[in-house]
C-alpha atoms as a PDB file:
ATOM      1  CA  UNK A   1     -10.510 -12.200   0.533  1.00  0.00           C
ATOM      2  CA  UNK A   2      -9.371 -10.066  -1.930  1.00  0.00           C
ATOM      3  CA  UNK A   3      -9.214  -6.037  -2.029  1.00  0.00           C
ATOM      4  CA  UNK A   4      -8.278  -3.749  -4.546  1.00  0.00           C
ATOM      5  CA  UNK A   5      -5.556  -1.394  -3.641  1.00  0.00           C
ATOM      6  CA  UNK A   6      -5.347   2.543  -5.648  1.00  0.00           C
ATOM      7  CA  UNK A   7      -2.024   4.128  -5.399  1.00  0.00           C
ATOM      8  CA  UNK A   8      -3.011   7.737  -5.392  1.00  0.00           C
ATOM      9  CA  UNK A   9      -1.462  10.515  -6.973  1.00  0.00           C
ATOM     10  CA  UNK A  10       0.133   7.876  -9.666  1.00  0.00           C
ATOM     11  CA  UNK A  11      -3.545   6.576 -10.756  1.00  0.00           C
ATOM     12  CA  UNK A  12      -1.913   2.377 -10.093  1.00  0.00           C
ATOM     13  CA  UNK A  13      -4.388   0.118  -9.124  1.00  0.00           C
ATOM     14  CA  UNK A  14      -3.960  -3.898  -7.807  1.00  0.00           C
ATOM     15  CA  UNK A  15      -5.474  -6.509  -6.131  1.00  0.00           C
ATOM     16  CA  UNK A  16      -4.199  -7.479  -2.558  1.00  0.00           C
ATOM     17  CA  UNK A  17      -5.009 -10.287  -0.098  1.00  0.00           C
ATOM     18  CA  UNK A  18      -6.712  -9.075   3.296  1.00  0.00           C
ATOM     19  CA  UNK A  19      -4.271 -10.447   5.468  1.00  0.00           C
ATOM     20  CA  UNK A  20      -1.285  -9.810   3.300  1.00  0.00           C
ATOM     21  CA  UNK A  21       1.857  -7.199   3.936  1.00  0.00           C
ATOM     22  CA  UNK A  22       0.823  -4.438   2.037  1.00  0.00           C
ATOM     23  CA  UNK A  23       4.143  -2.425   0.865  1.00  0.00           C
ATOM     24  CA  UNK A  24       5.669  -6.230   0.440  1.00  0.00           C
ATOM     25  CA  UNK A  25       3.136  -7.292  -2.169  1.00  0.00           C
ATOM     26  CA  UNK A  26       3.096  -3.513  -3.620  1.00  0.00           C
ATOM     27  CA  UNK A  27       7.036  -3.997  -4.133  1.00  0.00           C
ATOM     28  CA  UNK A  28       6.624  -7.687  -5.504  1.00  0.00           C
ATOM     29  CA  UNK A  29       4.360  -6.801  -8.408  1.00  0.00           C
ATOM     30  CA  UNK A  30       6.661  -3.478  -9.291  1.00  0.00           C
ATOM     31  CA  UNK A  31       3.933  -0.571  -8.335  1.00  0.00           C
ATOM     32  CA  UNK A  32       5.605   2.622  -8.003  1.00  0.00           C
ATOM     33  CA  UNK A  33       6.368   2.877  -4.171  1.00  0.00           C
ATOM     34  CA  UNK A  34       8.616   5.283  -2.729  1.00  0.00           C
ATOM     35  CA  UNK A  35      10.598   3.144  -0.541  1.00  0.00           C
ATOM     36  CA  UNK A  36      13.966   5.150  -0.297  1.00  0.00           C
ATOM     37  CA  UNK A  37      15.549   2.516   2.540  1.00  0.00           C
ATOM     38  CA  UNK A  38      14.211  -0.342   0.188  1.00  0.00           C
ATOM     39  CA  UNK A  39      11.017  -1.051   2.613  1.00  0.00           C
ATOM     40  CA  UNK A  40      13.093  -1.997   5.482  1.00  0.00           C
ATOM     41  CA  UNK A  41      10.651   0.762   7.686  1.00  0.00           C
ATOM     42  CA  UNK A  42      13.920   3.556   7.948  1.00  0.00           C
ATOM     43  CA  UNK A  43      13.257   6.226   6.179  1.00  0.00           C
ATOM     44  CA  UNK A  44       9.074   7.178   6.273  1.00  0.00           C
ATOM     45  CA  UNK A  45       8.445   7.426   2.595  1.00  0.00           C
ATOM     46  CA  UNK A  46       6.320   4.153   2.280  1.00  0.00           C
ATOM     47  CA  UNK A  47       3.449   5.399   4.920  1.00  0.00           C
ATOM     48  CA  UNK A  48      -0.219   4.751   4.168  1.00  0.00           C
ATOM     49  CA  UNK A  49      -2.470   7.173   4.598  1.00  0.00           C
ATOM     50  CA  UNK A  50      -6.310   5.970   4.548  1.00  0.00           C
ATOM     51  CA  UNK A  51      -9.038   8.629   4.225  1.00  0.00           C
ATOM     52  CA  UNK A  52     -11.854   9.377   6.651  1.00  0.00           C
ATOM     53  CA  UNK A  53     -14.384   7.793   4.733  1.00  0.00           C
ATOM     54  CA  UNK A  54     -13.019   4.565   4.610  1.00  0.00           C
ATOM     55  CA  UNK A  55     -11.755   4.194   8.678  1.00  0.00           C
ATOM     56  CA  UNK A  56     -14.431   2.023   9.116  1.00  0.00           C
ATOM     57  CA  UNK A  57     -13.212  -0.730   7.310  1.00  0.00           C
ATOM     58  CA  UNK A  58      -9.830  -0.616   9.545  1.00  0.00           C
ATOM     59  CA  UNK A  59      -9.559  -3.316  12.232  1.00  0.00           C
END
């Protein structure tokens, strides 16, 4: 199943696989991540945040 991913403040949208890796497909089709350890889960710049409204969905 596909979803469809919004990068917010910078307005970039994709498409994602369900059961993918979310910051590796994000870096693989060149979105605009801050990843200042290169995504290796160092440095805390690549955290999601999901809103309220859309916990439900969450496993």
């Amino acid at each position: 199943m596909v979803k469809i991913v919004r990068l917010e403040p910078i307005a970039q949208e994709t498409a994602i696989e369900t059961n993918g890796n979310l910051l590796s497909i994000l870096i693989k089709k060149d979105l605009d991540v801050l990843k200042e350890c290169g995504g290796r889960g160092m440095c805390a710049t690549c955290h999601v945040y999901v809103k309220k409204v859309w916990m439900h969905y969450l496993p």
